[in-house]
Every structure is written in C-alpha cells, then in structure tokens.
N, C-alpha and C. Protein backbone atom coordinates (compact mmCIF):
# COMPACT_ATOMS: atom_id res chain seq x y z
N UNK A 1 102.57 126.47 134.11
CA UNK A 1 101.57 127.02 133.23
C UNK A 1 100.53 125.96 132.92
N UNK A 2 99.34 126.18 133.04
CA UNK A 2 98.44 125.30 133.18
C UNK A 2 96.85 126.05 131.74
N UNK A 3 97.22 124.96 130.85
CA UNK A 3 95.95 124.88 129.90
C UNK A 3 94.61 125.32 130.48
N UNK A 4 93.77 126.01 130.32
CA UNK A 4 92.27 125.63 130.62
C UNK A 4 91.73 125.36 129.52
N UNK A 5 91.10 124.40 129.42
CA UNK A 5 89.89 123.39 128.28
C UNK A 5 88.52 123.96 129.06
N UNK A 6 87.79 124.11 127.43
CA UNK A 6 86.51 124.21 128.08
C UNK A 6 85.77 122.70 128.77
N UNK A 7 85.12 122.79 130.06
CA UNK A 7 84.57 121.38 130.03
C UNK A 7 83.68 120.56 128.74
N UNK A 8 83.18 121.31 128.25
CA UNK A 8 82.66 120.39 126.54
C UNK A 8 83.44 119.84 125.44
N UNK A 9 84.66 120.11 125.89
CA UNK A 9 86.14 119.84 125.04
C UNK A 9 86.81 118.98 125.65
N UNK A 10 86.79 118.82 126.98
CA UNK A 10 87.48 117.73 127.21
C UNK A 10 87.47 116.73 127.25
N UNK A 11 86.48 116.25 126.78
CA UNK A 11 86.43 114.33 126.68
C UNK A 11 86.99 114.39 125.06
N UNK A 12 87.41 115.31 124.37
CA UNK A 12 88.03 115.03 123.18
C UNK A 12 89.45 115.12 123.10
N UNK A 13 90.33 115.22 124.49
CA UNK A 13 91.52 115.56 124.90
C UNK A 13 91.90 113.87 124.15
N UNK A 14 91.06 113.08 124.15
CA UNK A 14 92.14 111.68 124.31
C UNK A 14 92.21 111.14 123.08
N UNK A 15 90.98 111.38 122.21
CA UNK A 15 90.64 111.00 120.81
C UNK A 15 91.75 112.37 120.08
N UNK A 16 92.00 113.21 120.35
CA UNK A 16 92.76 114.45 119.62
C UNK A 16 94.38 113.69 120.05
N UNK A 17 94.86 113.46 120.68
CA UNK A 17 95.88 112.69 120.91
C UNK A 17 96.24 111.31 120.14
N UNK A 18 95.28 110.60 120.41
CA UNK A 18 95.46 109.34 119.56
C UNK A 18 95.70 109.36 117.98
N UNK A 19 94.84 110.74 117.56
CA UNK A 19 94.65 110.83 116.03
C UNK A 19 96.29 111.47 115.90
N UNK A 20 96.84 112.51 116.49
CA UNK A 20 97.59 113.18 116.09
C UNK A 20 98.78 111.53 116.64
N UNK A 21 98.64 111.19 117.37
CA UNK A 21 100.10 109.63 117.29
C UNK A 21 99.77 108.86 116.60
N UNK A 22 98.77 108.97 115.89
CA UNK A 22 98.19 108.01 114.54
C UNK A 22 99.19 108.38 113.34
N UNK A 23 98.98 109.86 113.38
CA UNK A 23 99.31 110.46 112.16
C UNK A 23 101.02 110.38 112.29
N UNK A 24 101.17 110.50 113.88
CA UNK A 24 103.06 110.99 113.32
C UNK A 24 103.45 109.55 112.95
N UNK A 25 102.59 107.99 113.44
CA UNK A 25 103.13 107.13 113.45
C UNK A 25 103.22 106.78 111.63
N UNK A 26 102.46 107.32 111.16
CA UNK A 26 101.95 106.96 109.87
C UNK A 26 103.18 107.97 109.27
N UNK A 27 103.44 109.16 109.59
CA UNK A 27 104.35 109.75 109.18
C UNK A 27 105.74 108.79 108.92
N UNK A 28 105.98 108.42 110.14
CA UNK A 28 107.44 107.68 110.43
C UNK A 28 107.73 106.52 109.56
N UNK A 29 106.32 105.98 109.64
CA UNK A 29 106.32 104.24 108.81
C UNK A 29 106.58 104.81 107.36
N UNK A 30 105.95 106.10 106.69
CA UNK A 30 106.51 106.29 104.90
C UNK A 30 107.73 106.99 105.07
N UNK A 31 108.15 107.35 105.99
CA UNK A 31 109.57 107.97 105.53
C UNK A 31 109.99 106.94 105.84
N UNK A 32 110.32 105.65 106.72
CA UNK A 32 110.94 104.45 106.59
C UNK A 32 111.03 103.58 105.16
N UNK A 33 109.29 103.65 104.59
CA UNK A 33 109.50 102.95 103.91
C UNK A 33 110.17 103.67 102.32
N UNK A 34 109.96 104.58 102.20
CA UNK A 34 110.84 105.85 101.83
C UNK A 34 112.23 105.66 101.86
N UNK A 35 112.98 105.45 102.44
CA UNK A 35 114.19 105.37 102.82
C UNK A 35 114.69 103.88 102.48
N UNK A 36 114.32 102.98 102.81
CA UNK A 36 114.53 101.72 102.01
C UNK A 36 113.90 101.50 100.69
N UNK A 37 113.22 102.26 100.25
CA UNK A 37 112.90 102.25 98.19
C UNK A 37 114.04 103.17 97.72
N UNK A 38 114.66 104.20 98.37
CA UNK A 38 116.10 104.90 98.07
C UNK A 38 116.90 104.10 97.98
N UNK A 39 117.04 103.31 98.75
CA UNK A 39 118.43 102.83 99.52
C UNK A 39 118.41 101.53 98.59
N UNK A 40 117.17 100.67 97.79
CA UNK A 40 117.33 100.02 97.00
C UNK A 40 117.42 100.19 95.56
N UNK A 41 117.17 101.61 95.02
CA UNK A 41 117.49 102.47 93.91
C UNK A 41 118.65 102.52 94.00
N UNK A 42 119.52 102.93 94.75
CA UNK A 42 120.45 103.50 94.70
C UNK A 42 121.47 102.13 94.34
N UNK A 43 121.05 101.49 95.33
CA UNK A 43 122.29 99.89 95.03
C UNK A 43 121.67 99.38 93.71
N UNK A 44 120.55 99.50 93.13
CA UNK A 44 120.15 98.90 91.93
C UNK A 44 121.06 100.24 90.59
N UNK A 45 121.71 101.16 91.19
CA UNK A 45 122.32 102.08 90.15
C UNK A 45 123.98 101.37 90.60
N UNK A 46 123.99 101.74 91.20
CA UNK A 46 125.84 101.43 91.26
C UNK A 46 125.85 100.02 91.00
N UNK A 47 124.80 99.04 91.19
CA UNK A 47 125.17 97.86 90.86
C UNK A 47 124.63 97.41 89.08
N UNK A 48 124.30 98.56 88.50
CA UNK A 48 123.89 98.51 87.19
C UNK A 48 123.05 97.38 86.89
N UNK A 49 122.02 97.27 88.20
CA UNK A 49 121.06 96.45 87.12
C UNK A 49 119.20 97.41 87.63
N UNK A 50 118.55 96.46 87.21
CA UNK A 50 117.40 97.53 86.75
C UNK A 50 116.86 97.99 88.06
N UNK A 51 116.69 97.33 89.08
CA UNK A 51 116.17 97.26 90.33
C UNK A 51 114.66 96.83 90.65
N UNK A 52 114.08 97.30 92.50
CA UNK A 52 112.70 96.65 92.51
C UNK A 52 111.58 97.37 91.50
N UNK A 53 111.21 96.94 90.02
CA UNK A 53 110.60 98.13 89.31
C UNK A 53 109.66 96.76 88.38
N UNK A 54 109.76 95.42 89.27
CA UNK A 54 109.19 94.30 88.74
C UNK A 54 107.58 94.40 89.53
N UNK A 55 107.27 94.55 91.24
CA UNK A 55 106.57 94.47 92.05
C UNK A 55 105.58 96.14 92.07
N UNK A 56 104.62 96.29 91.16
CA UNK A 56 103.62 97.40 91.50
C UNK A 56 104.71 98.19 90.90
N UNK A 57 103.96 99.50 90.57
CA UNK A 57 104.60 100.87 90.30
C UNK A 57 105.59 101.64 90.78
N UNK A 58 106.65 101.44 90.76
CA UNK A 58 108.04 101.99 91.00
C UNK A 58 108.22 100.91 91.91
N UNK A 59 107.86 99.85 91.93
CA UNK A 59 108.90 98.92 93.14
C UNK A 59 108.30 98.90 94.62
N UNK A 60 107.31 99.34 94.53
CA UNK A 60 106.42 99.99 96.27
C UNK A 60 106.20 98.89 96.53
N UNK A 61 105.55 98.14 96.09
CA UNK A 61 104.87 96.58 96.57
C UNK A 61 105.74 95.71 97.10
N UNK A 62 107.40 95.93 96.80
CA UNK A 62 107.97 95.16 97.24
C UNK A 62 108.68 94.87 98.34
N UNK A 63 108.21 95.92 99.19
CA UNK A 63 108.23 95.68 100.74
C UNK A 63 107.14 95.23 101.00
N UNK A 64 105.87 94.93 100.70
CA UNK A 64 104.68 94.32 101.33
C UNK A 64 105.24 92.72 101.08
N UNK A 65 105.78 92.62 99.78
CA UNK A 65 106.16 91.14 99.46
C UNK A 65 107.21 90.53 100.30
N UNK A 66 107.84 91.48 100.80
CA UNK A 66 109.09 91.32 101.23
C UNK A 66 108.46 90.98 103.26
N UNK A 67 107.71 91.73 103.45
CA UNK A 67 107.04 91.47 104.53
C UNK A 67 106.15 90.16 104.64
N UNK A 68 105.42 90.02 103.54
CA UNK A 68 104.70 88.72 103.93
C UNK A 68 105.80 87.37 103.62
C-alpha cells in the first residue's frame, strides 16, 4: 500500500517527521524525569524525611543540579 503526497507537500515529509521525533523524544525525557521525582518522593516517605522539596518548586530542579 503505497501513500500518494501531493508534490507541494512533499518537501515537508522530513521537517513533519523530525517535529513529531522531537515531540515523542520530549515526551520520553518528562516521563523519565517524572519517574525519578516519584521514585524520590516515595523513598523520601518510607524513609520519613522531607525529601527533594529544597531545589525549585516541588524538587524539579534537582535533577538539573544533579546533572550538572
């Protein structure tokens, strides 16, 4: 099964691609970083102390800190 594109559309085949692996990549990187602000809530509860809530608003900043 084969697409037909109009020819005035197709030089946007590659820029429509890039944006949409832009976006899932951008998707992937906040549910990562998502998943490790859980995962340090969670040990900051069972380990009863306050957690990352020192670095920016709810603790977000502290993977940038943690990165540089």
């Amino acid at each position: 099964m084969t697409i037909v594109v109009p020819e005035y559309l197709a030089p946007l085949i590659p820029w429509v691609r890039g944006i949409v692996g832009l976006v899932l990549i951008g998707f992937i990187f906040v549910g990562a970083m998502g998943a490790v602000w859980l995962e340090r809530k969670l040990s900051a509860d069972i380990q009863t102390r306050m957690g990352p809530c020192r670095v920016g608003k709810y603790g977000l900043l502290q993977l940038v800190a943690d990165a540089i």
